[in-house]
Protein backbone atom coordinates (compact mmCIF):
# COMPACT_ATOMS: atom_id res chain seq x y z
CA UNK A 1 6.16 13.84 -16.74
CA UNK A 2 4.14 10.92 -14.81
CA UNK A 3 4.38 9.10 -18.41
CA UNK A 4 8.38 9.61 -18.93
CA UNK A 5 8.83 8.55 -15.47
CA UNK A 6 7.10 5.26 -15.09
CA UNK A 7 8.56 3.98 -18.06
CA UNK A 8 12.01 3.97 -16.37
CA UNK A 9 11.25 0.73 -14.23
CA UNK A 10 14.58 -0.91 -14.37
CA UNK A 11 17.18 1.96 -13.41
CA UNK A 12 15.04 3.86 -10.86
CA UNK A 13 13.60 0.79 -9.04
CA UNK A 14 16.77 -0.11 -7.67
CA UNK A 15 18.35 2.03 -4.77
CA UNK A 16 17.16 4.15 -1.86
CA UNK A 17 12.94 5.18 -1.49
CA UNK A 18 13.29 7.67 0.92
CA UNK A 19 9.92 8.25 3.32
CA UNK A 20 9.81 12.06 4.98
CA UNK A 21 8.91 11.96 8.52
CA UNK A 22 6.66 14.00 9.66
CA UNK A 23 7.41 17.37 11.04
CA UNK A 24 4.56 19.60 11.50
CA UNK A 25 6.46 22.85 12.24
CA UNK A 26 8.58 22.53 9.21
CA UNK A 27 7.93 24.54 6.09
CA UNK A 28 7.35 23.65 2.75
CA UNK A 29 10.74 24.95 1.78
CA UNK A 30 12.18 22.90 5.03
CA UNK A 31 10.83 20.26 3.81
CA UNK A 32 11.91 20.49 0.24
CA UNK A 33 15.71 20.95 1.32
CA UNK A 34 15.70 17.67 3.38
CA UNK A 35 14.67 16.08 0.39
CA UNK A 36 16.75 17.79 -2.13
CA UNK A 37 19.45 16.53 -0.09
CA UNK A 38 18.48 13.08 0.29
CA UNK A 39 18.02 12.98 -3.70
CA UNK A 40 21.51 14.54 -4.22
CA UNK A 41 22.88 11.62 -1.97
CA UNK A 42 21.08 9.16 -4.58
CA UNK A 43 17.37 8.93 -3.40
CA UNK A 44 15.61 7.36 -6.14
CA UNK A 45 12.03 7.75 -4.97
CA UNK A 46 11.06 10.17 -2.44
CA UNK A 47 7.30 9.13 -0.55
CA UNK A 48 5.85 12.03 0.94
CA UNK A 49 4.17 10.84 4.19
CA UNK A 50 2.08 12.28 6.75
CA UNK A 51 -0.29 11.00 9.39
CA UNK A 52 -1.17 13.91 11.68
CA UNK A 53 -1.09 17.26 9.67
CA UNK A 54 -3.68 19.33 8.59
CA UNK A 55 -5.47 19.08 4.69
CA UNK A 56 -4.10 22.36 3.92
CA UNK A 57 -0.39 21.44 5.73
CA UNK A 58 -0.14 18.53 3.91
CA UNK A 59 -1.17 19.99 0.36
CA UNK A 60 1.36 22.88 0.52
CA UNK A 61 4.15 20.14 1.84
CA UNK A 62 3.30 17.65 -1.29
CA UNK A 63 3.28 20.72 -3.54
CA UNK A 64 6.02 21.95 -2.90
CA UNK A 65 7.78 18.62 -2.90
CA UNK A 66 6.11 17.53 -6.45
CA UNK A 67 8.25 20.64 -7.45
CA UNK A 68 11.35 19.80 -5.98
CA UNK A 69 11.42 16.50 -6.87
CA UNK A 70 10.48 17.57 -10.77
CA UNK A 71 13.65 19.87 -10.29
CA UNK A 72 15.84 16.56 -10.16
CA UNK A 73 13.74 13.91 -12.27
CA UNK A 74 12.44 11.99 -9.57
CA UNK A 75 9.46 10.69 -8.86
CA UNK A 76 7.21 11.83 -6.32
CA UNK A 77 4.51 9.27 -4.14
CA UNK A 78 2.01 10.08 -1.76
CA UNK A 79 1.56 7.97 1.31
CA UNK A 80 -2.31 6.44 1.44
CA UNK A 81 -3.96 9.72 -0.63
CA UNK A 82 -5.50 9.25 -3.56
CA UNK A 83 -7.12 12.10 -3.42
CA UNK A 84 -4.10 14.57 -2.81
CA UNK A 85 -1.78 12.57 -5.59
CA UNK A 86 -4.54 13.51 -8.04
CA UNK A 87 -4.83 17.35 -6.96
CA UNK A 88 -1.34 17.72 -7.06
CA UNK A 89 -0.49 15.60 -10.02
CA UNK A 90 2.07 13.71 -8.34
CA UNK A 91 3.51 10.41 -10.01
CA UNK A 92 2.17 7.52 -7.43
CA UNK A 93 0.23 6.40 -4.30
CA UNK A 94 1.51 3.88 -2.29
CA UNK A 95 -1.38 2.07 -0.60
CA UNK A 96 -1.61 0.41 2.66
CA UNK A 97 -3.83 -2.77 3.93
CA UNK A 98 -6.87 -0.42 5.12
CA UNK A 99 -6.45 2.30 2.44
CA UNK A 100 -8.45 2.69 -1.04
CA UNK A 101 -8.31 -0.83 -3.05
CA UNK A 102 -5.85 -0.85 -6.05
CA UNK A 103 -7.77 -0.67 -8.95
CA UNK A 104 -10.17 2.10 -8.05
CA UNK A 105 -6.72 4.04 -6.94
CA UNK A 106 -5.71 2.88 -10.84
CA UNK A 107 -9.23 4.02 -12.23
CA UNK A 108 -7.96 7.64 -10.59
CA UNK A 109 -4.72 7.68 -10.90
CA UNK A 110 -4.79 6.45 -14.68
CA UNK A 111 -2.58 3.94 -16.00
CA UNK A 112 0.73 5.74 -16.01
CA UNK A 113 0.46 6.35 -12.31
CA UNK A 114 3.14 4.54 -9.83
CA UNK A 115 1.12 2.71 -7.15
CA UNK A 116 2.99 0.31 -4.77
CA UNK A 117 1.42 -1.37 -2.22
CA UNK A 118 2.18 -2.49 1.65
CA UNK A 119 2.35 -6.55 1.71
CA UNK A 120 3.72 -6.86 5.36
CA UNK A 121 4.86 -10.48 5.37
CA UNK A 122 2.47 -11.83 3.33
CA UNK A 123 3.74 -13.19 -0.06
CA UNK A 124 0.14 -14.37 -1.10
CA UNK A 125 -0.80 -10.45 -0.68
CA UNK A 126 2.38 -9.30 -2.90
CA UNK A 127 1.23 -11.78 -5.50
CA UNK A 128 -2.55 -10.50 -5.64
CA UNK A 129 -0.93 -6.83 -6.13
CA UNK A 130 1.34 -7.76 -9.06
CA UNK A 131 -1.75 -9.77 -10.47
CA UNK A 132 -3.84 -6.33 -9.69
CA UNK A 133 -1.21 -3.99 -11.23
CA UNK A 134 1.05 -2.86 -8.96
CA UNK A 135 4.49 -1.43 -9.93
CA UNK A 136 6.03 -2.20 -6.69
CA UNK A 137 5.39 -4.16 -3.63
CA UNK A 138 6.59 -3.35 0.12
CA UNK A 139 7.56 -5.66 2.84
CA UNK A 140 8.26 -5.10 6.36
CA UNK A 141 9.25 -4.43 9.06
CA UNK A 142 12.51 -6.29 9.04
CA UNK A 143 13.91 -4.64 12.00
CA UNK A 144 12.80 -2.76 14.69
CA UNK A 145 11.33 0.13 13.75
CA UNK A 146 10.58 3.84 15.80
CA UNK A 147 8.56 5.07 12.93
CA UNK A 148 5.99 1.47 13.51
CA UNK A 149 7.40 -0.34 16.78
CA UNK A 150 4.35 -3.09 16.25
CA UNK A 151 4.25 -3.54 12.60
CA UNK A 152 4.54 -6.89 11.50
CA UNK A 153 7.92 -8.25 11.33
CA UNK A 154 9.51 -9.80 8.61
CA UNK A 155 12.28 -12.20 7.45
CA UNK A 156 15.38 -11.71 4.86
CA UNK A 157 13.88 -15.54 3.96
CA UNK A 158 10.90 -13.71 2.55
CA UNK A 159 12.42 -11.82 -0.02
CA UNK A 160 14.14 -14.63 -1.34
CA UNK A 161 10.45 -16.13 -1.88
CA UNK A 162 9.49 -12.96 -3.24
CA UNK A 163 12.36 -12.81 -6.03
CA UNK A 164 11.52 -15.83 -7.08
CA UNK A 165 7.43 -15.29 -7.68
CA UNK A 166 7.51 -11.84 -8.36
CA UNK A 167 8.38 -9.86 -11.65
CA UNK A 168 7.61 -5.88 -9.83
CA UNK A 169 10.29 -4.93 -7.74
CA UNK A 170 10.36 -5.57 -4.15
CA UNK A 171 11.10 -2.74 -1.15
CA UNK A 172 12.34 -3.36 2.18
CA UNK A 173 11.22 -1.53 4.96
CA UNK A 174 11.34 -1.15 9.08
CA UNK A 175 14.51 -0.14 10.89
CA UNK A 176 16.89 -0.21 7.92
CA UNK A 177 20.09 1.08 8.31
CA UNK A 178 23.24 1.70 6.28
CA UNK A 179 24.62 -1.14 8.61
CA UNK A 180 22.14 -3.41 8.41
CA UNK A 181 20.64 -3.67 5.02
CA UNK A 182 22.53 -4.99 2.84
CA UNK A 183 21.55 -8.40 3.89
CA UNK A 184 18.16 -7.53 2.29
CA UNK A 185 19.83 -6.57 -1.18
CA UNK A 186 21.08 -9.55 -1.08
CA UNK A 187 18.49 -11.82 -0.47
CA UNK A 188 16.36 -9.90 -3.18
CA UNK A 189 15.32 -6.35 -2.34
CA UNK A 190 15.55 -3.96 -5.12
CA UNK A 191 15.14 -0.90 -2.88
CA UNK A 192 15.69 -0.27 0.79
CA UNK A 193 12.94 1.73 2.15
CA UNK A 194 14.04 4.72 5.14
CA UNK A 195 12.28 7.63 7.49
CA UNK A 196 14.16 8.06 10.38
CA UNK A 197 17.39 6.27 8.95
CA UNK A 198 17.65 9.26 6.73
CA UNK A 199 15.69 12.67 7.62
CA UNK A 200 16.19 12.43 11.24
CA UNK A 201 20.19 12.21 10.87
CA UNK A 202 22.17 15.35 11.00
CA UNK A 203 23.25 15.15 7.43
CA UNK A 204 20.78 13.54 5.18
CA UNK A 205 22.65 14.03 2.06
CA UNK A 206 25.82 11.96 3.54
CA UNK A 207 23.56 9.55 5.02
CA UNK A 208 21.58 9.25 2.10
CA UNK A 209 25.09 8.48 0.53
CA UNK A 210 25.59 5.68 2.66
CA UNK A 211 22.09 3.74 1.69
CA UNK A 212 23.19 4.03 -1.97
CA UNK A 213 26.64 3.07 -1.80
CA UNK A 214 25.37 -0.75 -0.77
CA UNK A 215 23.83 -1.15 -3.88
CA UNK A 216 27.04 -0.02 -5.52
CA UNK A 217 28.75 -2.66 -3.47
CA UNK A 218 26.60 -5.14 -4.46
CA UNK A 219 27.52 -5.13 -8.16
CA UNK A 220 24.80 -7.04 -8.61
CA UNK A 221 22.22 -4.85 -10.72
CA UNK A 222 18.25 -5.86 -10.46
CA UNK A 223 17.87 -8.34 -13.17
CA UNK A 224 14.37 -7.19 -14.11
C-alpha cells in the first residue's frame, strides 16, 4: 500500500496535510473519527502527532489511524518516530531539526517510504533534504501559531524562493487559516499544513472543507 501510495506525488501533494493535536483522553476510535472527518472534507495527508503520550497511547492512536486512513486511500505519517512508523507500517515520517537524520530514517523506512522534513526558514536546509531524498519539505511558522508560539517565523517571500529551487513539494505551516492562507498557495505552497485550524474547530469536516476549497479557487494546479 506504502508502494501504490508514494507513487501518486502529483495529485496528493497538493491540498490540505492535516496534523492531529494531541488529546490524551481521547480514544483511538475518537481519534479516528476526527480524522475521518477531516479526510472526508479533502485532507490529503493526515500526520499523526504526539509529544506527551505514553508508548503504548501513542501506538494504539497510530494504529488505529493507519487503519482509518487505509479505509479512505490516504496516507498516513508519523510525527519524529521512526521507530513507531516501522512497527505500525505506516507510509512516512516527517522529521524535525533534532530528530533521526534522513537517510538512516530512509535505510528504515525503505525507499518507498514518505519522509518530509522541517526546514523552518531556511532554504539552504530544504535544498540539502531534496538533495538527501526527501519527498516533501516544510516551512514555517508563517503566522502565529498556539500549537509553537516561538517557532521560527517565516515569510510568503520564502516560498517563492523555494518554488523556484525546489522540484519536492513545499508545505506551509504555523497559524494557517482558511482566511489567511491562500496567500501562501499563491506564492508557491503546494499544501497548507493545520492542527488547531482544523481538529480543535467544532466541525472538522466543514472546516476541513474550507482549507481545500482555496486550492480549488486557485485554479492553478501544482505544476510538478
Amino acid at each position: 500500500m506504502s508502494s501504490q501510495l508514494s507513487h501518486d506525488h502529483h495529485k496528493r501533494y497538493y491540498g490540505l496535510y492535516a496534523i492531529t493535536h494531541e488529546v490524551a483522553q481521547l480514544s483511538p476510535e475518537a481519534l479516528c473519527d476526527q480524522v475521518t472527518a477531516a479526510i472526508r472534507g479533502g485532507a490529503r495527508i493526515i500526520q499523526y502527532r504526539y509529544k506527551h503520550l505514553s508508548a503504548t497511547q501513542r501506538e494504539q492512536q497510530a494504529r488505529a489511524l493507519l487503519l482509518c486512513c487505509r479505509e479512505h486511500s490516504v496516507p498516513l505519517i508519523i510525527n519524529d518516530d521512526v521507530a513507531l512508523a516501522v512497527a505500525i507500517g505506516a507510509d512516512g515520517v516527517h522529521l524535525g531539526r533534532d530528530d533521526m537524520d534522513l537517510q538512516t530514517a530512509r535505510a528504515q523506512m525503505g525507499g518507498q517510504a514518505i519522509i518530509g522534513t522541517s526546514c523552518y526558514n531556511s532554504i539552504d536546509l530544504a535544498i540539502a533534504a531534496q538533495q538527501g531524498g526527501a519527498d516533501y519539505v516544510a516551512f514555517g511558522r508563517f503566522f502565529a501559531s498556539t500549537t509553537k508560539p516561538q517557532a521560527i517565523e517565516a515569510k510568503p517571500t520564502l516560498l517563492r524562493q523555494a518554488k523556484e529551487q525546489l522540484k519536492i513539494p513545499i508545505v506551509a505551516i504555523g497559524g494557517i487559516t482558511p482566511d489567511n492562507g491562500r496567500v501562501l498557495i499563491d506564492a508557491g505552497a503546494d499544501m497548507l499544513a493545520a492542527i488547531n485550524g482544523v481538529f480543535a474547530q467544532p466541525d472538522i469536516r466543514v472546516k476541513a472543507q474550507q482549507y481545500a476549497q482555496l486550492f480549488k479557487q486557485t485554479g492553478a494546479q501544482t505544476a510538478q
